[in-house]
N, C-alpha and C. Protein backbone atom coordinates (compact mmCIF):
# COMPACT_ATOMS: atom_id res chain seq x y z
N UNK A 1 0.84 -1.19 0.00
CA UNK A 1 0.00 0.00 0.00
C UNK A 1 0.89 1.25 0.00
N UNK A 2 0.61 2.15 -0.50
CA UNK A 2 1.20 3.86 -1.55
C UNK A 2 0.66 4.26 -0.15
N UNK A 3 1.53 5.20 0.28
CA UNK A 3 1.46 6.55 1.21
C UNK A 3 1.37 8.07 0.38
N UNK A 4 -0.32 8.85 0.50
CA UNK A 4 -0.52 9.88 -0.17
C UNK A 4 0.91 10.48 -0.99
N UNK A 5 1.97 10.95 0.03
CA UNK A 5 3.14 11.02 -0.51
C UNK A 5 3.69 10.43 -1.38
N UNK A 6 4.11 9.10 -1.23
CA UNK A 6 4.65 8.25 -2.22
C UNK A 6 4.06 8.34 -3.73
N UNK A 7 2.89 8.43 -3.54
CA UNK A 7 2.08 8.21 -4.96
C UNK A 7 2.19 9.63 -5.48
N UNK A 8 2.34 10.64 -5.35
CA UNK A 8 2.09 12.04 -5.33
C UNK A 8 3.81 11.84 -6.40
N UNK A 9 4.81 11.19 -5.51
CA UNK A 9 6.38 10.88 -6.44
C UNK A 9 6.06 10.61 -7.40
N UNK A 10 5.28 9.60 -7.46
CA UNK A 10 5.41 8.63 -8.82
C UNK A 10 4.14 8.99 -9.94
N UNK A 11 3.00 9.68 -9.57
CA UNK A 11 1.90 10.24 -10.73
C UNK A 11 2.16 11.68 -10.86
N UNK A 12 2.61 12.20 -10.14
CA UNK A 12 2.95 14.04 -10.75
C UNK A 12 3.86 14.37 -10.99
N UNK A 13 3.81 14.58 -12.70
CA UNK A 13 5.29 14.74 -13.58
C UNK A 13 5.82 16.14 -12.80
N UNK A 14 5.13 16.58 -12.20
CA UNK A 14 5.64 18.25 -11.60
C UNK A 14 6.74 17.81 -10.58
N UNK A 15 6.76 16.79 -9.76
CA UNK A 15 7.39 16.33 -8.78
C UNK A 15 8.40 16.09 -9.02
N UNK A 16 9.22 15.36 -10.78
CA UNK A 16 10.61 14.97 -10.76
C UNK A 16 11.35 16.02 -10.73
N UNK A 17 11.10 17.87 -10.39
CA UNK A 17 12.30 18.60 -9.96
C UNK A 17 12.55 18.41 -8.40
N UNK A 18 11.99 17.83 -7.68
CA UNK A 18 12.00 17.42 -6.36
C UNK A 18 13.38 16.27 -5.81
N UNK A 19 13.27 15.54 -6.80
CA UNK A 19 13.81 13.96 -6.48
C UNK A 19 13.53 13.16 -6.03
N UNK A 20 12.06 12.98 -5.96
CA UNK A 20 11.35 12.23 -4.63
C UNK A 20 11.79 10.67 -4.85
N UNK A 21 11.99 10.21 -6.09
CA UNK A 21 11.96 8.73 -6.95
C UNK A 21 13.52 8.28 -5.65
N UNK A 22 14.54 9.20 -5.81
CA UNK A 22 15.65 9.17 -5.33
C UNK A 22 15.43 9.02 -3.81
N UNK A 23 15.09 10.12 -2.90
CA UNK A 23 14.83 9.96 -2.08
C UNK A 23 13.87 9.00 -1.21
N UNK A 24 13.12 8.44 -2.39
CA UNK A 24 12.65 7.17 -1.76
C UNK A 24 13.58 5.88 -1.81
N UNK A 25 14.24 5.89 -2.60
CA UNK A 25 14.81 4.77 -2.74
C UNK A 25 15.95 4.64 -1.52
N UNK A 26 16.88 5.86 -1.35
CA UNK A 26 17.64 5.42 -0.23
C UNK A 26 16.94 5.55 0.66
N UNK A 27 15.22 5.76 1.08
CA UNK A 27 14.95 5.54 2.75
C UNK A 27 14.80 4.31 2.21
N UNK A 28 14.23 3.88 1.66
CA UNK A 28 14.35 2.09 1.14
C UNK A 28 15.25 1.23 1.67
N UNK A 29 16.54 2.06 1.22
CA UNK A 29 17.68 1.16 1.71
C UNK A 29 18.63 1.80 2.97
N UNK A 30 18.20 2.17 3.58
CA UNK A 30 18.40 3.13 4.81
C UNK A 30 19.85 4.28 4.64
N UNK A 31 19.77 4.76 3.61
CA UNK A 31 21.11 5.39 2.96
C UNK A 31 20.86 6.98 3.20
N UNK A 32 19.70 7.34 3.81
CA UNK A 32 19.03 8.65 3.75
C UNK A 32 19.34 9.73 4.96
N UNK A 33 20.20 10.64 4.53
CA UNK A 33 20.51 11.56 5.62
C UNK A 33 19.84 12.64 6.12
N UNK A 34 18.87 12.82 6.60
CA UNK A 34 18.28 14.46 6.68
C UNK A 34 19.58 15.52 6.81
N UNK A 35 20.85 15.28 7.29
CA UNK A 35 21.73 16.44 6.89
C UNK A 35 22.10 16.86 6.00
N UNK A 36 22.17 15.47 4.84
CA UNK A 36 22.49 16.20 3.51
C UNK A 36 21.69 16.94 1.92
N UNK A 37 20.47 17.54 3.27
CA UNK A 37 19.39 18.29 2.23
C UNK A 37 19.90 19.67 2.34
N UNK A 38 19.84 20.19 1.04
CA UNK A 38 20.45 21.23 0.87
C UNK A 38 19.34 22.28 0.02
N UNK A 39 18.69 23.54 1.00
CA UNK A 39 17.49 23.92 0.58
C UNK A 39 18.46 24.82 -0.57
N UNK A 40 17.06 25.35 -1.86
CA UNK A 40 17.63 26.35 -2.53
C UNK A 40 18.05 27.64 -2.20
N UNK A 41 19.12 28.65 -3.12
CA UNK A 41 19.14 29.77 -2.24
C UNK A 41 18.56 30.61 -3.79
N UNK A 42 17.82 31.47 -3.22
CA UNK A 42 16.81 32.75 -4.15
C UNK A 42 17.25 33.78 -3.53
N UNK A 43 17.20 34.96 -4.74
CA UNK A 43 17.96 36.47 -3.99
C UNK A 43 16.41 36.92 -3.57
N UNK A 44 15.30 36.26 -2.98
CA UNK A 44 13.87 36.80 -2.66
C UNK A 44 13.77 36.49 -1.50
N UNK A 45 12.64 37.14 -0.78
CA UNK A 45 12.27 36.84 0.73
C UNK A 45 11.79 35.37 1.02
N UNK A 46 12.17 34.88 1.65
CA UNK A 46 11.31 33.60 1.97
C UNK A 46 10.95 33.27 3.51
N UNK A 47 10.14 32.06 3.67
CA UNK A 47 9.91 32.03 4.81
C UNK A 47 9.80 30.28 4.64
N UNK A 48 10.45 29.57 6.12
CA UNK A 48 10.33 28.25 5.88
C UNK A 48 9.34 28.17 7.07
N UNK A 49 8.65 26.62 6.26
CA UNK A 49 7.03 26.49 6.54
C UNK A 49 7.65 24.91 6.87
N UNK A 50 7.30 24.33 8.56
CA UNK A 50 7.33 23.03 8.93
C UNK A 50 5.97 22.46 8.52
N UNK A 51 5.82 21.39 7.97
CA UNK A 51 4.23 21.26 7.81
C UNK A 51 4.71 19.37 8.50
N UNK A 52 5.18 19.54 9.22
CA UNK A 52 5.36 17.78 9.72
C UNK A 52 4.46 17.63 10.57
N UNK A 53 3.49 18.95 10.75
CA UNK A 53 2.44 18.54 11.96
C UNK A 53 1.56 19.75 11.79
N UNK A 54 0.97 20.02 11.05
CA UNK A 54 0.22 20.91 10.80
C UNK A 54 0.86 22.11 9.90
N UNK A 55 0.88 23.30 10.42
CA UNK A 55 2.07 24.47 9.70
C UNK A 55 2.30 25.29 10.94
N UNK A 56 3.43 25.00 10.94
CA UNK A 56 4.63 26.28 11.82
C UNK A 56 5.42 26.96 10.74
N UNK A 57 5.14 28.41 10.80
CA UNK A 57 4.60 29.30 11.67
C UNK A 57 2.56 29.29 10.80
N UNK A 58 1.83 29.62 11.50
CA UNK A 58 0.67 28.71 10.93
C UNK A 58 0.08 29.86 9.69
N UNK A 59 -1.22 29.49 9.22
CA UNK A 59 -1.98 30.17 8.07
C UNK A 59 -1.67 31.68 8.23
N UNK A 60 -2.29 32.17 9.35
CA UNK A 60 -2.10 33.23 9.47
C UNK A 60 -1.21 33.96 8.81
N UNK A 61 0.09 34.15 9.81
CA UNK A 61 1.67 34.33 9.61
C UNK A 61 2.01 34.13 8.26
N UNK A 62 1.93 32.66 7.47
CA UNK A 62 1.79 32.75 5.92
C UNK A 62 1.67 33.57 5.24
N UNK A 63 0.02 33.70 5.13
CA UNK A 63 -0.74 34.42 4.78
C UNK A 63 -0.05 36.24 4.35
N UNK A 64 0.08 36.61 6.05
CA UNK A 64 0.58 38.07 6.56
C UNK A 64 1.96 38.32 5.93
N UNK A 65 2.83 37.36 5.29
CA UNK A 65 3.97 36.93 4.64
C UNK A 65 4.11 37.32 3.16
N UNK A 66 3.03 36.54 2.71
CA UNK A 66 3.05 36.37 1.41
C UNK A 66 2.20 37.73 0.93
N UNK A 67 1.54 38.37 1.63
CA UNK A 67 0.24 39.47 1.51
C UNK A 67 1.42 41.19 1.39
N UNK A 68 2.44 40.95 2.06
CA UNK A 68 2.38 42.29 2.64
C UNK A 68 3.30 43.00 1.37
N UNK A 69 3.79 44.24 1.48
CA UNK A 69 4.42 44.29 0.55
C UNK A 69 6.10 44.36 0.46
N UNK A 70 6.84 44.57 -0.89
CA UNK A 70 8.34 43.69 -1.00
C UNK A 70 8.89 44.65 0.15
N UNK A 71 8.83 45.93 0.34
CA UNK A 71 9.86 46.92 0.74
C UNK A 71 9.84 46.45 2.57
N UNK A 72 8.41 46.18 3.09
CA UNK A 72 8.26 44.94 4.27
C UNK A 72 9.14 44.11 4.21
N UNK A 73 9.11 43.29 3.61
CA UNK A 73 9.94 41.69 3.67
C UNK A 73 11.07 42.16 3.55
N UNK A 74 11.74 42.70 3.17
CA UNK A 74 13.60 43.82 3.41
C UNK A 74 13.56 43.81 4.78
N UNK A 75 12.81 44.01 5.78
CA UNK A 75 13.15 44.56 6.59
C UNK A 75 13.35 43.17 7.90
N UNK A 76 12.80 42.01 7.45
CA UNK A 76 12.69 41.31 8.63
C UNK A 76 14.03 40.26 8.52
């Protein structure tokens, strides 16, 4: 049995810039490091979103993030 995730790898062509095919395979074979993920770097504001249990920092905060304007996001 496919975990929402898993299947999400393997039916959405949008997904192979991800690597998910890869990253499944070494948790497969227990080869999988969470240290050696290496997020992208963008010259833009960003904000990282935990969603391993809902969303930290939550909708709101998002929301108030993505809403406000660029000369804001310079500043934080």
């Amino acid at each position: 049995m496919h975990h929402p995730g898993t299947d999400r790898a393997h039916d959405d062509s949008h997904r192979v810039a991800h690597g998910d095919k890869a990253l499944l395979s070494d948790m497969r074979a227990g080869t999988y490091a969470p240290d050696q993920f290496v997020p992208i770097s963008l010259t833009a504001p960003n904000l990282l979103v935990d969603t391993s249990d809902g969303y930290t920092p939550d909708l709101a905060h998002i929301q108030r993030f993505v809403l406000r304007p660029d000369r804001e996001r310079d500043a934080e």
